[in-house]
PDB file of N, CA and C in Angstrom:
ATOM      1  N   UNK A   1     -10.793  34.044 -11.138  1.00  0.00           N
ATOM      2  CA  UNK A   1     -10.439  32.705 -10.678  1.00  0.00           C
ATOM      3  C   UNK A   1     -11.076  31.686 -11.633  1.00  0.00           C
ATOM      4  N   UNK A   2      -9.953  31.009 -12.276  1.00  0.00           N
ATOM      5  CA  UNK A   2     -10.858  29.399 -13.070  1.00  0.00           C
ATOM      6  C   UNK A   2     -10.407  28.405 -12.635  1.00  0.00           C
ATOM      7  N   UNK A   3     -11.611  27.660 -12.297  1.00  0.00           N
ATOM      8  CA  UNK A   3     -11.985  26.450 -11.824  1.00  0.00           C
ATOM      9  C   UNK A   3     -13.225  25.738 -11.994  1.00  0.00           C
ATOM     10  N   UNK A   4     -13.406  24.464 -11.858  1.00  0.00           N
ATOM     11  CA  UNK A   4     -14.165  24.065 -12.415  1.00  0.00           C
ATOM     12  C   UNK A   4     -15.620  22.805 -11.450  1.00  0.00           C
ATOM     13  N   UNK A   5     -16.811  23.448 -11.929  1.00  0.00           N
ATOM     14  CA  UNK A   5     -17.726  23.148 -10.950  1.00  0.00           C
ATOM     15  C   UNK A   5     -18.232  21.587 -11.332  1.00  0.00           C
ATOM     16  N   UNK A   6     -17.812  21.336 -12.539  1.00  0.00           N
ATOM     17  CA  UNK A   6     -18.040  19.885 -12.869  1.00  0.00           C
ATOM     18  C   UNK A   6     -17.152  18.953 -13.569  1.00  0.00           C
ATOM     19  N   UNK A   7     -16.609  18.105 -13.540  1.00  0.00           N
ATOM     20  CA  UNK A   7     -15.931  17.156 -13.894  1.00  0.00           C
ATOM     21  C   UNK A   7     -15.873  16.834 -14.909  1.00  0.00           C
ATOM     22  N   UNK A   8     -15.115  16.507 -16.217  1.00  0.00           N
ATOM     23  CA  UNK A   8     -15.243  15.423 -17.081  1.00  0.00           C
ATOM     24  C   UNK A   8     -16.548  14.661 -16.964  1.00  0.00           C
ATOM     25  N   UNK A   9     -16.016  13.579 -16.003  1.00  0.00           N
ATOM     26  CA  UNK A   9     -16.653  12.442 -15.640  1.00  0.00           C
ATOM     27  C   UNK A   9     -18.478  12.684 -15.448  1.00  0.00           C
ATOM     28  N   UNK A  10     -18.096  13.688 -14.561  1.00  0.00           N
ATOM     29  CA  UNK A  10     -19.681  13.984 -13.920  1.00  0.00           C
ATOM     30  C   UNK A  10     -20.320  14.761 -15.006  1.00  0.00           C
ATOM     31  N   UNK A  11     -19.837  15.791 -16.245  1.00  0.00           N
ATOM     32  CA  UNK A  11     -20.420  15.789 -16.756  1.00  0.00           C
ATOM     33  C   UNK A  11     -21.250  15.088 -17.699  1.00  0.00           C
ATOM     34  N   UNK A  12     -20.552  13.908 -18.270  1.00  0.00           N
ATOM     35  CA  UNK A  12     -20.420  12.825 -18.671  1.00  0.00           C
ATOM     36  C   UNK A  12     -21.895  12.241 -18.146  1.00  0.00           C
ATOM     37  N   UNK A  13     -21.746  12.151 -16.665  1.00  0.00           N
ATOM     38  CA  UNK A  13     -22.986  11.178 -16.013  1.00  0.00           C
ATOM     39  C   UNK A  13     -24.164  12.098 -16.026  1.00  0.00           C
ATOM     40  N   UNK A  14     -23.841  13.320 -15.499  1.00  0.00           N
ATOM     41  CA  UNK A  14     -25.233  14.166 -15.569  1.00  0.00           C
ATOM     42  C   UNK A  14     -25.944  14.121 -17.339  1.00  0.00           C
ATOM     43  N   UNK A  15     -25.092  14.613 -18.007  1.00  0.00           N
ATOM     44  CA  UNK A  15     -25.499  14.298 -19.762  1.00  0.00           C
ATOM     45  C   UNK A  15     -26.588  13.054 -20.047  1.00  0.00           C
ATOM     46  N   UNK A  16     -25.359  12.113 -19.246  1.00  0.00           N
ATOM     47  CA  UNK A  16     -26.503  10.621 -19.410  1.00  0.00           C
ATOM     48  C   UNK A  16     -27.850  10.381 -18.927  1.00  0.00           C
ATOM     49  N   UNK A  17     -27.762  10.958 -17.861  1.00  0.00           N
ATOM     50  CA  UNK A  17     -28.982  10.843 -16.877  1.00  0.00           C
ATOM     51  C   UNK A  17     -30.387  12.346 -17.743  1.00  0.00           C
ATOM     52  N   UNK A  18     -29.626  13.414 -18.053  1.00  0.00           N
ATOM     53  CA  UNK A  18     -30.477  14.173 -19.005  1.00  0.00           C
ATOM     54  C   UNK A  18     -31.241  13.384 -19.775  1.00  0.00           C
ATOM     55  N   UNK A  19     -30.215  12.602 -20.670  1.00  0.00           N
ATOM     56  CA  UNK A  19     -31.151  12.100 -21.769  1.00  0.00           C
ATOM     57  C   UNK A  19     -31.983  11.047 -21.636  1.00  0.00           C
ATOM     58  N   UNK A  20     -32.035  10.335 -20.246  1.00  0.00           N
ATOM     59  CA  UNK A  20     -32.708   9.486 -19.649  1.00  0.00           C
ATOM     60  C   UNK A  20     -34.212  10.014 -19.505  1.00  0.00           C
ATOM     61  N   UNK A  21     -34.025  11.194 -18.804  1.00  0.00           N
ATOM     62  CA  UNK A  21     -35.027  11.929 -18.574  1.00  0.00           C
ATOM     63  C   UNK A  21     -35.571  12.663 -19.891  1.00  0.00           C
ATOM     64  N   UNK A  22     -34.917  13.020 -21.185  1.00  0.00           N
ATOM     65  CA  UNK A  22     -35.436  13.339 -21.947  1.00  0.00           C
ATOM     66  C   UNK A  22     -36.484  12.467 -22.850  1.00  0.00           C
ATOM     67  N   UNK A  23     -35.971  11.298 -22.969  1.00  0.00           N
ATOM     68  CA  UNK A  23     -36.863   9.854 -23.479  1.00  0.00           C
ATOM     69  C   UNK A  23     -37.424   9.835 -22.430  1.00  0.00           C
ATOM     70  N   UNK A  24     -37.837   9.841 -21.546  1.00  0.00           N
ATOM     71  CA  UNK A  24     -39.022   9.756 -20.412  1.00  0.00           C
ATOM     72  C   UNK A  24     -38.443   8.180 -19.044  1.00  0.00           C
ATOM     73  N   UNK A  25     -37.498   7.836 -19.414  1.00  0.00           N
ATOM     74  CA  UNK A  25     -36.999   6.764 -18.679  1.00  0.00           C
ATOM     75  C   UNK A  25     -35.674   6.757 -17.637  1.00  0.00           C
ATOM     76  N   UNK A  26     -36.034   7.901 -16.889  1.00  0.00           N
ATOM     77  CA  UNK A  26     -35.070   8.581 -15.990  1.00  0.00           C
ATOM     78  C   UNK A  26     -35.027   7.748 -14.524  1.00  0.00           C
ATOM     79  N   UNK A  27     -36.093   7.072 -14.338  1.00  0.00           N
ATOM     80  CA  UNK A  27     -35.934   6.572 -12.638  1.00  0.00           C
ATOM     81  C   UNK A  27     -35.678   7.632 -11.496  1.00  0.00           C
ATOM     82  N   UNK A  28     -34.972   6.832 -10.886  1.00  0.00           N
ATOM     83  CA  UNK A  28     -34.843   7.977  -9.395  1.00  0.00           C
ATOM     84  C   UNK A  28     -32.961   7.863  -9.395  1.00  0.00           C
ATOM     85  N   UNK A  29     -32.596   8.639 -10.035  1.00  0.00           N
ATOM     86  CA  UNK A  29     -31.172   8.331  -9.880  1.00  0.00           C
ATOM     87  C   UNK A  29     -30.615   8.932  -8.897  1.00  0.00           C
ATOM     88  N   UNK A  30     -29.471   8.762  -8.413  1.00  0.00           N
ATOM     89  CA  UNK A  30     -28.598   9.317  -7.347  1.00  0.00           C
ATOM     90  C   UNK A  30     -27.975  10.639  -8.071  1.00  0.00           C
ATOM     91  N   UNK A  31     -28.052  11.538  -7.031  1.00  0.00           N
ATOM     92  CA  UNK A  31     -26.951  12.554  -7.560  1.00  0.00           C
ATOM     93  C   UNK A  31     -25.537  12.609  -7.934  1.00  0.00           C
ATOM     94  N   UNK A  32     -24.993  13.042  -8.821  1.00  0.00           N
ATOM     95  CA  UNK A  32     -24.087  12.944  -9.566  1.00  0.00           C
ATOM     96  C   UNK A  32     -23.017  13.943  -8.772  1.00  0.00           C
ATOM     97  N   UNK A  33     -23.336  15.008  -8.116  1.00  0.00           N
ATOM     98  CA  UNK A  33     -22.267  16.260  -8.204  1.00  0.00           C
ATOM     99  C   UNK A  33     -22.711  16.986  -7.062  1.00  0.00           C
ATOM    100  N   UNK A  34     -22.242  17.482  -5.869  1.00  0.00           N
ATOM    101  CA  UNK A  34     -22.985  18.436  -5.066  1.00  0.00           C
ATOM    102  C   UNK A  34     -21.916  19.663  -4.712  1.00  0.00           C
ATOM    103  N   UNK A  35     -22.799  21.024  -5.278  1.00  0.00           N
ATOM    104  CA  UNK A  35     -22.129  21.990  -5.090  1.00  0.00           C
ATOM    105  C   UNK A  35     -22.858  22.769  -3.828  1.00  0.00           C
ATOM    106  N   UNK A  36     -22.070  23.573  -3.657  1.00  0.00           N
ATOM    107  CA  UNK A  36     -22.132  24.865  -2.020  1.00  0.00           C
ATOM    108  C   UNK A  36     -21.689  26.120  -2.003  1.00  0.00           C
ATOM    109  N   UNK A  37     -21.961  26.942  -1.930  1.00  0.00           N
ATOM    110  CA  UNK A  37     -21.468  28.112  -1.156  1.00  0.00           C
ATOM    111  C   UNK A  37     -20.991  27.916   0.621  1.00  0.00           C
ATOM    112  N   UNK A  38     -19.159  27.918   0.142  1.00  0.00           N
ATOM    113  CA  UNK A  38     -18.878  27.818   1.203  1.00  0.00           C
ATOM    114  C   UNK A  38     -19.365  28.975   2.057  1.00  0.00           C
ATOM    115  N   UNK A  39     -19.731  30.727   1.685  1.00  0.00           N
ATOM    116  CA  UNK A  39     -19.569  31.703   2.601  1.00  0.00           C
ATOM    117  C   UNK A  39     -21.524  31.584   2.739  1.00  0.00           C
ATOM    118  N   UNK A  40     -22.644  30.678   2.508  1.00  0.00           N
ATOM    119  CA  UNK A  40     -23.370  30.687   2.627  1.00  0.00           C
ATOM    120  C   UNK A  40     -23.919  29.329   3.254  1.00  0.00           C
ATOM    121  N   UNK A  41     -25.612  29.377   3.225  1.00  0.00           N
ATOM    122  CA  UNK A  41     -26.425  27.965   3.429  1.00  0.00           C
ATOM    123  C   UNK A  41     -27.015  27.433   2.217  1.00  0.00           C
ATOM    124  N   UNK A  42     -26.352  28.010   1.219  1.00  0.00           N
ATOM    125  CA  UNK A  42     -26.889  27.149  -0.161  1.00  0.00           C
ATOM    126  C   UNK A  42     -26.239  25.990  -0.627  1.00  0.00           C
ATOM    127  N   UNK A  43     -26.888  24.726  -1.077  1.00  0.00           N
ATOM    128  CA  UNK A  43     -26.213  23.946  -1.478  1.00  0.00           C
ATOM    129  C   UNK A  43     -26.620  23.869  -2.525  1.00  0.00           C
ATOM    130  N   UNK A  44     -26.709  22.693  -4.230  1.00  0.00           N
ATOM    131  CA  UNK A  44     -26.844  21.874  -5.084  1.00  0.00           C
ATOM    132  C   UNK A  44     -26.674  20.780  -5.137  1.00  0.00           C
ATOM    133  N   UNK A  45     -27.136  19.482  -5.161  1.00  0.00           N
ATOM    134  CA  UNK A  45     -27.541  18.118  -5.548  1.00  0.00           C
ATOM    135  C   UNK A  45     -27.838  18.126  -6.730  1.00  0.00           C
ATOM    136  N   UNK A  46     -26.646  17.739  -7.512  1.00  0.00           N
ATOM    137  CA  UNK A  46     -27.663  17.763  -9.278  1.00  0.00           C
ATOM    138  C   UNK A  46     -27.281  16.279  -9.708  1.00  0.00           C
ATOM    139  N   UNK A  47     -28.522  16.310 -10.322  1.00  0.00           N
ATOM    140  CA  UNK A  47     -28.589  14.586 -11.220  1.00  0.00           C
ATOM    141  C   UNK A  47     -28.706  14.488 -12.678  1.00  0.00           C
ATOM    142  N   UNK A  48     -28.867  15.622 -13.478  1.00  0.00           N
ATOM    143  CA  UNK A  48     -28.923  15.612 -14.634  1.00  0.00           C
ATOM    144  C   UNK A  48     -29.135  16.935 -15.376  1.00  0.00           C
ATOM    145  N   UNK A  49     -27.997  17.067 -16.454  1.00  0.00           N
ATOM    146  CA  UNK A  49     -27.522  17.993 -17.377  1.00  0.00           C
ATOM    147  C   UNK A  49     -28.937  17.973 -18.537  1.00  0.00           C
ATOM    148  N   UNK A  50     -29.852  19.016 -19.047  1.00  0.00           N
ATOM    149  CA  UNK A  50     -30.370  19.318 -20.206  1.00  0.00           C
ATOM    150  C   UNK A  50     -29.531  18.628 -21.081  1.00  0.00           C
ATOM    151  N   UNK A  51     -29.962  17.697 -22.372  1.00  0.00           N
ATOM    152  CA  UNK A  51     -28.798  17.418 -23.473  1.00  0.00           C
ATOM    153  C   UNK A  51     -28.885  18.203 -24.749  1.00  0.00           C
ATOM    154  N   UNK A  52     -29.787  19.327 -24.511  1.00  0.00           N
ATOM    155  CA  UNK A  52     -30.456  20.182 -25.309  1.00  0.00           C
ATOM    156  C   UNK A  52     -29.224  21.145 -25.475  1.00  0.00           C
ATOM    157  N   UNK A  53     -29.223  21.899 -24.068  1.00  0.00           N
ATOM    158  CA  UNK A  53     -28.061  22.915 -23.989  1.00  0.00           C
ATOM    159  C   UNK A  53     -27.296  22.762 -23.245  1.00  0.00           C
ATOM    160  N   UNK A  54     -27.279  21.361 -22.190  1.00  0.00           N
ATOM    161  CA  UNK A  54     -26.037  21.082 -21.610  1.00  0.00           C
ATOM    162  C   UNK A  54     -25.374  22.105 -20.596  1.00  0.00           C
ATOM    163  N   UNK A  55     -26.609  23.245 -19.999  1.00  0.00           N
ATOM    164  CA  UNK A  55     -26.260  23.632 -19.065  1.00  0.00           C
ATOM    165  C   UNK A  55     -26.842  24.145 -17.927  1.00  0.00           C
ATOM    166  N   UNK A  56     -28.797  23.280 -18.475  1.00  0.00           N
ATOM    167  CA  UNK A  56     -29.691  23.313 -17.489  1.00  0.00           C
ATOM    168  C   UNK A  56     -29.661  21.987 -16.658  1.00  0.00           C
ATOM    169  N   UNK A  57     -29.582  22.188 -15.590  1.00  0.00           N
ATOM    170  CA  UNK A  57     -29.099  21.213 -14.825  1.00  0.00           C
ATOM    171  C   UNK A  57     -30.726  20.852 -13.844  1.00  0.00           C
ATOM    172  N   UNK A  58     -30.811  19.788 -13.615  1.00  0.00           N
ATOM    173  CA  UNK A  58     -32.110  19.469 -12.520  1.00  0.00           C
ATOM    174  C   UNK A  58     -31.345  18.686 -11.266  1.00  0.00           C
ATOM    175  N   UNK A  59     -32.138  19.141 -10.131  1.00  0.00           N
ATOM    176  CA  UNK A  59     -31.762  18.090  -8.709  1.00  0.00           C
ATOM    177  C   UNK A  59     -32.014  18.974  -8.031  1.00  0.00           C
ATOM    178  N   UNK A  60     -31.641  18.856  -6.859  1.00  0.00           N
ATOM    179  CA  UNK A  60     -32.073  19.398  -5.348  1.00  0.00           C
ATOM    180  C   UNK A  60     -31.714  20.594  -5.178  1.00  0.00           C
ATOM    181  N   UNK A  61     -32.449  22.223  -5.280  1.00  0.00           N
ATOM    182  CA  UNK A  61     -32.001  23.313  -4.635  1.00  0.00           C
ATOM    183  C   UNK A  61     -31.935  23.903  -3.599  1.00  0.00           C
ATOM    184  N   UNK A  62     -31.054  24.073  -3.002  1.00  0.00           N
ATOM    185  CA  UNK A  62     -31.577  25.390  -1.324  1.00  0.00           C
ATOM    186  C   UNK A  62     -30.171  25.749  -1.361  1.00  0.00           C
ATOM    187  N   UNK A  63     -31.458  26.697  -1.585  1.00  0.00           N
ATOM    188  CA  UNK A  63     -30.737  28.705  -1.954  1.00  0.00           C
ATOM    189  C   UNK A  63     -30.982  29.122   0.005  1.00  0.00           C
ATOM    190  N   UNK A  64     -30.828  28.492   0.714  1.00  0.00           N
ATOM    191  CA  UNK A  64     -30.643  28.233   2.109  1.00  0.00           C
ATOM    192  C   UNK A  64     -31.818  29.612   2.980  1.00  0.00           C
ATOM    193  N   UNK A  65     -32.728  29.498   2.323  1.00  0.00           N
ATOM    194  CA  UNK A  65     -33.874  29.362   3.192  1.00  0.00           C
ATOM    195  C   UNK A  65     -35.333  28.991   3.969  1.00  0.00           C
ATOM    196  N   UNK A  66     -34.539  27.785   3.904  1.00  0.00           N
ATOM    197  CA  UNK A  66     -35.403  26.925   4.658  1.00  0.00           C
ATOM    198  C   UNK A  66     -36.356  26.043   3.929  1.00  0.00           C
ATOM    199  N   UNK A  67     -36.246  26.020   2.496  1.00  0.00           N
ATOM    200  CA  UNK A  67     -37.555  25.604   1.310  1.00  0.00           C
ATOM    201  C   UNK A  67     -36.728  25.253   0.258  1.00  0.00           C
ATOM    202  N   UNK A  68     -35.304  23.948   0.864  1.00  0.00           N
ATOM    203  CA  UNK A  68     -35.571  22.535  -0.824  1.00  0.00           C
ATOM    204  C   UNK A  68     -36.246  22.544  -1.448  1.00  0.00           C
ATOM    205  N   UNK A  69     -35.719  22.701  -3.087  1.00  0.00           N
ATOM    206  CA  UNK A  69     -37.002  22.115  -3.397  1.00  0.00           C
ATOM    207  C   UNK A  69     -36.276  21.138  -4.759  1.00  0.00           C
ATOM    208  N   UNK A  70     -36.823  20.454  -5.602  1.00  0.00           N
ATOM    209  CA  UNK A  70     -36.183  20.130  -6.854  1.00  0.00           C
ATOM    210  C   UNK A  70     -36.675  20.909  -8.432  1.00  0.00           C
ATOM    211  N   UNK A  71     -35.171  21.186  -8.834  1.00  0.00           N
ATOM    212  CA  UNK A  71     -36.180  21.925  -9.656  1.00  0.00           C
ATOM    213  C   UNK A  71     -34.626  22.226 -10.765  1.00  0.00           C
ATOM    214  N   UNK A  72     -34.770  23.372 -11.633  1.00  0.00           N
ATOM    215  CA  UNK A  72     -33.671  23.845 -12.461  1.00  0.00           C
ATOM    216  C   UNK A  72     -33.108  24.701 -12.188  1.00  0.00           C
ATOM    217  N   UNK A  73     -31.725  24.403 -12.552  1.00  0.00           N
ATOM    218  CA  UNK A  73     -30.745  25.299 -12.486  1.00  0.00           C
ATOM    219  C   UNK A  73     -29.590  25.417 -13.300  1.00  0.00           C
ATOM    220  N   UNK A  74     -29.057  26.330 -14.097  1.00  0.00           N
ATOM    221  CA  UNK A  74     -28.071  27.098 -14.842  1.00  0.00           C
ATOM    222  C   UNK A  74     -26.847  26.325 -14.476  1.00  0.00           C
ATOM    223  N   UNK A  75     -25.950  26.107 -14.520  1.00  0.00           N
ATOM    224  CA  UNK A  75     -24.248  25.244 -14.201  1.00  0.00           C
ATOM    225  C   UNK A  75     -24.008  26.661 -14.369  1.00  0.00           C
ATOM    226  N   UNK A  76     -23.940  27.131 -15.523  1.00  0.00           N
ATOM    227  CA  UNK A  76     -23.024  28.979 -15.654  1.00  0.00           C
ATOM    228  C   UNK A  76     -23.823  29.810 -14.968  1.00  0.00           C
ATOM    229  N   UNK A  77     -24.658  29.569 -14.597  1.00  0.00           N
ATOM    230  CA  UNK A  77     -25.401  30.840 -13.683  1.00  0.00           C
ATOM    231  C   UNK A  77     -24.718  30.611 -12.012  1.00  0.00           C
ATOM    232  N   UNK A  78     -24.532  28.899 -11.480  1.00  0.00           N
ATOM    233  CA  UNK A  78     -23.936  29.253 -10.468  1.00  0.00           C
ATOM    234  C   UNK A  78     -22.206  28.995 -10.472  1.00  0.00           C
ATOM    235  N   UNK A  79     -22.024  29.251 -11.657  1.00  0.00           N
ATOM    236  CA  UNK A  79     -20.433  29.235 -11.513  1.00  0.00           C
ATOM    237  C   UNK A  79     -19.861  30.570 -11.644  1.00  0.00           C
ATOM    238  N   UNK A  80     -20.938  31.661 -11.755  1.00  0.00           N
ATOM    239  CA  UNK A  80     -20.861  33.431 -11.550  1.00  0.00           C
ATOM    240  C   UNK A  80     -21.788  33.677 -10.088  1.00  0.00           C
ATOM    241  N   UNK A  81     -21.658  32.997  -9.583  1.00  0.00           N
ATOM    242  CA  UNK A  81     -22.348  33.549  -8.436  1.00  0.00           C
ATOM    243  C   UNK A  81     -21.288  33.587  -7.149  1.00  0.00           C
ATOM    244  N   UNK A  82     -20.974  34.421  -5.994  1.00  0.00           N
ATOM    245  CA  UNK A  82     -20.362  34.720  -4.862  1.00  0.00           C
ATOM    246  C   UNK A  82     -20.975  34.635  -4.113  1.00  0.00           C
ATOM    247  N   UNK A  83     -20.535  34.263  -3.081  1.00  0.00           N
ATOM    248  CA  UNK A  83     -21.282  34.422  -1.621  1.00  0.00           C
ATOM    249  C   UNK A  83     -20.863  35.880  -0.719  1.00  0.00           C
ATOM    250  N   UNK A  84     -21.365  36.516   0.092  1.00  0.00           N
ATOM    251  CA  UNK A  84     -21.189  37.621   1.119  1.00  0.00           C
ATOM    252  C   UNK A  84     -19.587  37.665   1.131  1.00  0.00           C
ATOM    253  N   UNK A  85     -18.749  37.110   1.558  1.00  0.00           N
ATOM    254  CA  UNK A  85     -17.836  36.963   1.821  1.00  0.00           C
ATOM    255  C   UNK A  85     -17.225  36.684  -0.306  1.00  0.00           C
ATOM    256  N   UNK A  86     -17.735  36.893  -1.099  1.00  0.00           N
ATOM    257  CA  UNK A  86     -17.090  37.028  -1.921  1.00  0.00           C
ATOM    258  C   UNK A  86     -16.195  35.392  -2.676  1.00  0.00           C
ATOM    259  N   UNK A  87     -16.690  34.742  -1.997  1.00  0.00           N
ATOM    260  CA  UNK A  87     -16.487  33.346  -2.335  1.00  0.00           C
ATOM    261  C   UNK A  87     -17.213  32.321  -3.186  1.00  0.00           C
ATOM    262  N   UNK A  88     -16.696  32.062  -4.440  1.00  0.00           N
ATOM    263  CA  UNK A  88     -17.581  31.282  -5.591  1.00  0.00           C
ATOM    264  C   UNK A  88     -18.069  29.841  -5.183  1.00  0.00           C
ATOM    265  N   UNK A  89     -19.025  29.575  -5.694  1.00  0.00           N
ATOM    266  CA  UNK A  89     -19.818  28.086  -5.591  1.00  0.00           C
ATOM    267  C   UNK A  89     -18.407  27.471  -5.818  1.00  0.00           C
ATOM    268  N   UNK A  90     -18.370  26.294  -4.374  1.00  0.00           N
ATOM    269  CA  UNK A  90     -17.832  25.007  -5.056  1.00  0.00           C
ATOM    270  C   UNK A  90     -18.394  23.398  -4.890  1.00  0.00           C
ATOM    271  N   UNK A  91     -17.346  23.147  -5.540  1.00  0.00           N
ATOM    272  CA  UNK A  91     -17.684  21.481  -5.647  1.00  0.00           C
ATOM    273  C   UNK A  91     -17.512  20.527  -4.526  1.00  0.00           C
ATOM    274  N   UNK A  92     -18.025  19.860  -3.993  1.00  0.00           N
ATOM    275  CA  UNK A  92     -17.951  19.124  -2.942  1.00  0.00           C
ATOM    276  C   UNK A  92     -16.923  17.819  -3.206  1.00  0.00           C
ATOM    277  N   UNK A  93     -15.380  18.028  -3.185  1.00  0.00           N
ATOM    278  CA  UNK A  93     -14.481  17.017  -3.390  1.00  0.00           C
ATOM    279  C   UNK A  93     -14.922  15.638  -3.091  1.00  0.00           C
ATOM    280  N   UNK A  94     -15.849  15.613  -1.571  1.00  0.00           N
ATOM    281  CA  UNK A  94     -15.835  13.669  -0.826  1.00  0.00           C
ATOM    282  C   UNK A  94     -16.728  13.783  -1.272  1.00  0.00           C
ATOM    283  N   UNK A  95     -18.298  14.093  -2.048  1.00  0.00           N
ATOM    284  CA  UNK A  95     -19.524  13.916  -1.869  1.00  0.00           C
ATOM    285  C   UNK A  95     -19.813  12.430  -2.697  1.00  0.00           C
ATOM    286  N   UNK A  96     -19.779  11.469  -1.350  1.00  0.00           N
ATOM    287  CA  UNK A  96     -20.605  10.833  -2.131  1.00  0.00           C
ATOM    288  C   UNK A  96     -22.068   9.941  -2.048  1.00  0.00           C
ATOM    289  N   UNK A  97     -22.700  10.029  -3.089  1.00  0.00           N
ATOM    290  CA  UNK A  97     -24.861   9.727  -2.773  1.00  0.00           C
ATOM    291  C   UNK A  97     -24.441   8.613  -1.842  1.00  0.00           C
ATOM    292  N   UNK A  98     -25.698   8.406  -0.970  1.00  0.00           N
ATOM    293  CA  UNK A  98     -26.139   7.228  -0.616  1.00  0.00           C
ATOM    294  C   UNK A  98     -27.473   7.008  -0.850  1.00  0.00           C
ATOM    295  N   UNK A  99     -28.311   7.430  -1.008  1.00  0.00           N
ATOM    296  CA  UNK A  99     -29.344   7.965  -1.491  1.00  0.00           C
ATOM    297  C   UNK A  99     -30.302   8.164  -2.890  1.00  0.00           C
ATOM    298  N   UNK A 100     -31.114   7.743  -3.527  1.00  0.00           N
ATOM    299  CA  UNK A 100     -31.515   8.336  -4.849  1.00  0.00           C
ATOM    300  C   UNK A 100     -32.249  10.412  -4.341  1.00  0.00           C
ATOM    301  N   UNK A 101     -32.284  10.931  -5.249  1.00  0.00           N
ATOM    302  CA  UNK A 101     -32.986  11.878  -5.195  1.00  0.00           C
ATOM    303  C   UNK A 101     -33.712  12.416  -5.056  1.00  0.00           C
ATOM    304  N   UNK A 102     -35.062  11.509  -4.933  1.00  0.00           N
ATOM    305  CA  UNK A 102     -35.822  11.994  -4.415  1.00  0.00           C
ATOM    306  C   UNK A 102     -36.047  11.558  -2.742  1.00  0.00           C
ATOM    307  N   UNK A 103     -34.995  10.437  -2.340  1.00  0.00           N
ATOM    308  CA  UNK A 103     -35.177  10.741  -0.857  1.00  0.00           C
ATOM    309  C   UNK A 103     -34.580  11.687  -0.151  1.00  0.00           C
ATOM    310  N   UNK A 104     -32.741  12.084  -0.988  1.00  0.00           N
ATOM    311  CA  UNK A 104     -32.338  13.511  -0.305  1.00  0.00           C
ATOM    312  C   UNK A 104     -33.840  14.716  -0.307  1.00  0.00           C
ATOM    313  N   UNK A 105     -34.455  14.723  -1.299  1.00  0.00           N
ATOM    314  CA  UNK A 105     -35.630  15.926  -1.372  1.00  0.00           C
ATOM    315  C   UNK A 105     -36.595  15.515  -0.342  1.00  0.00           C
ATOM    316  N   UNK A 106     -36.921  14.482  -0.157  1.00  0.00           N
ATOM    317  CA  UNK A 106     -38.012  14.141   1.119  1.00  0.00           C
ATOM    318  C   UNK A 106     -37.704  14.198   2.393  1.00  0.00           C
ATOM    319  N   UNK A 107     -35.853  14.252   2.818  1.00  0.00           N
ATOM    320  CA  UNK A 107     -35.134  14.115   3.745  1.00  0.00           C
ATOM    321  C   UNK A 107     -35.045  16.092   4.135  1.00  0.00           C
ATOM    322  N   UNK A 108     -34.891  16.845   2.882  1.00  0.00           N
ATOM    323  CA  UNK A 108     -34.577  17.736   2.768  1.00  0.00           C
ATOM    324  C   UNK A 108     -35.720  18.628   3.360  1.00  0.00           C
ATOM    325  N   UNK A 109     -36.904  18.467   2.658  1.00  0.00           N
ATOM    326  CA  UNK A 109     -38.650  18.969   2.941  1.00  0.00           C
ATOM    327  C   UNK A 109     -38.607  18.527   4.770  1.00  0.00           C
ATOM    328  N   UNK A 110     -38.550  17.609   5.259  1.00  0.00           N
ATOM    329  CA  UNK A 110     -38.350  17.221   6.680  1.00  0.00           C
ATOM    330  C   UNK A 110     -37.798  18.377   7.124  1.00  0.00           C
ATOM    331  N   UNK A 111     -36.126  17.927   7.220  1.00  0.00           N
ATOM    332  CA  UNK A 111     -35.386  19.407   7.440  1.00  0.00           C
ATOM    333  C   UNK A 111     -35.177  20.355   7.441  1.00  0.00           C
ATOM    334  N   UNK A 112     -35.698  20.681   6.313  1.00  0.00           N
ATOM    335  CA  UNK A 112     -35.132  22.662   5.785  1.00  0.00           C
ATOM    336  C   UNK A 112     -34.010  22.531   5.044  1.00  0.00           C
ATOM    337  N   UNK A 113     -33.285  21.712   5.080  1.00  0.00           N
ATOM    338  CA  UNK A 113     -32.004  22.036   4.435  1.00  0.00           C
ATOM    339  C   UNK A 113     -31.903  20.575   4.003  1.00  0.00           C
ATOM    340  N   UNK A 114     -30.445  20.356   2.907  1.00  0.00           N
ATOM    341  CA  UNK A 114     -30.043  19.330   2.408  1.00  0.00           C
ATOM    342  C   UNK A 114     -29.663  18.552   2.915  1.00  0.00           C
ATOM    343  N   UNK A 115     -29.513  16.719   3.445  1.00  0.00           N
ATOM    344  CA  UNK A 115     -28.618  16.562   4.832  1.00  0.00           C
ATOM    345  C   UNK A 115     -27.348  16.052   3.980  1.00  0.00           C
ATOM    346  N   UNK A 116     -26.306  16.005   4.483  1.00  0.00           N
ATOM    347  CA  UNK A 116     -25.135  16.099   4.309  1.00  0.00           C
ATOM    348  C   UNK A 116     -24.807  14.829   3.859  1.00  0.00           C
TER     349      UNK A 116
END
């Protein structure tokens, strides 16, 4: 199955926001992109693409047990990944921030999980 876990666009913004963070002048940006395992409790919140290799990604993880956290993650590592049911990470069509990132992560640490 091909399809695609990031956008033009969003790659575009995550890239930008990388190199924000690579010069050291990143702020608290909003997330760009939120992916899921529909056949699971994992989600992704990502805010910014490595501009190094453009496919280490940083923002909000839960690998859905119970412990958000922010940190790195692969784009091709979860665009080979399935859930139980055999169903690939997708992209969250409506997602959109209200939020910068580090309050989904403080909202998240509260909860256990990402809130929606």
């Amino acid at each position: 199955m091909n399809y695609t876990l990031i956008t033009a666009e969003q790659r575009a913004q995550l890239l930008t926001n990388g190199q924000a963070y690579a010069a050291g002048h990143a702020g608290d940006p909003l997330p760009v992109v939120r992916l899921f395992a529909p056949d699971a409790h994992a989600t992704w919140l990502l805010a910014a693409l490595d501009p190094a290799d453009g496919d280490t990604a940083y923002g909000l993880c839960d690998v859905g047990i119970g412990m958000p956290e922010l940190g790195h993650v692969k784009v091709s590592d979860l665009a080979s990944i399935v859930g139980p049911l055999k169903r690939p990470i997708l992209r969250d069509l409506y997602f959109q921030p209200t939020r910068p990132l580090s309050e989904y992560a403080q909202l998240a640490r509260l909860d256990g999980s990402i809130p929606d």
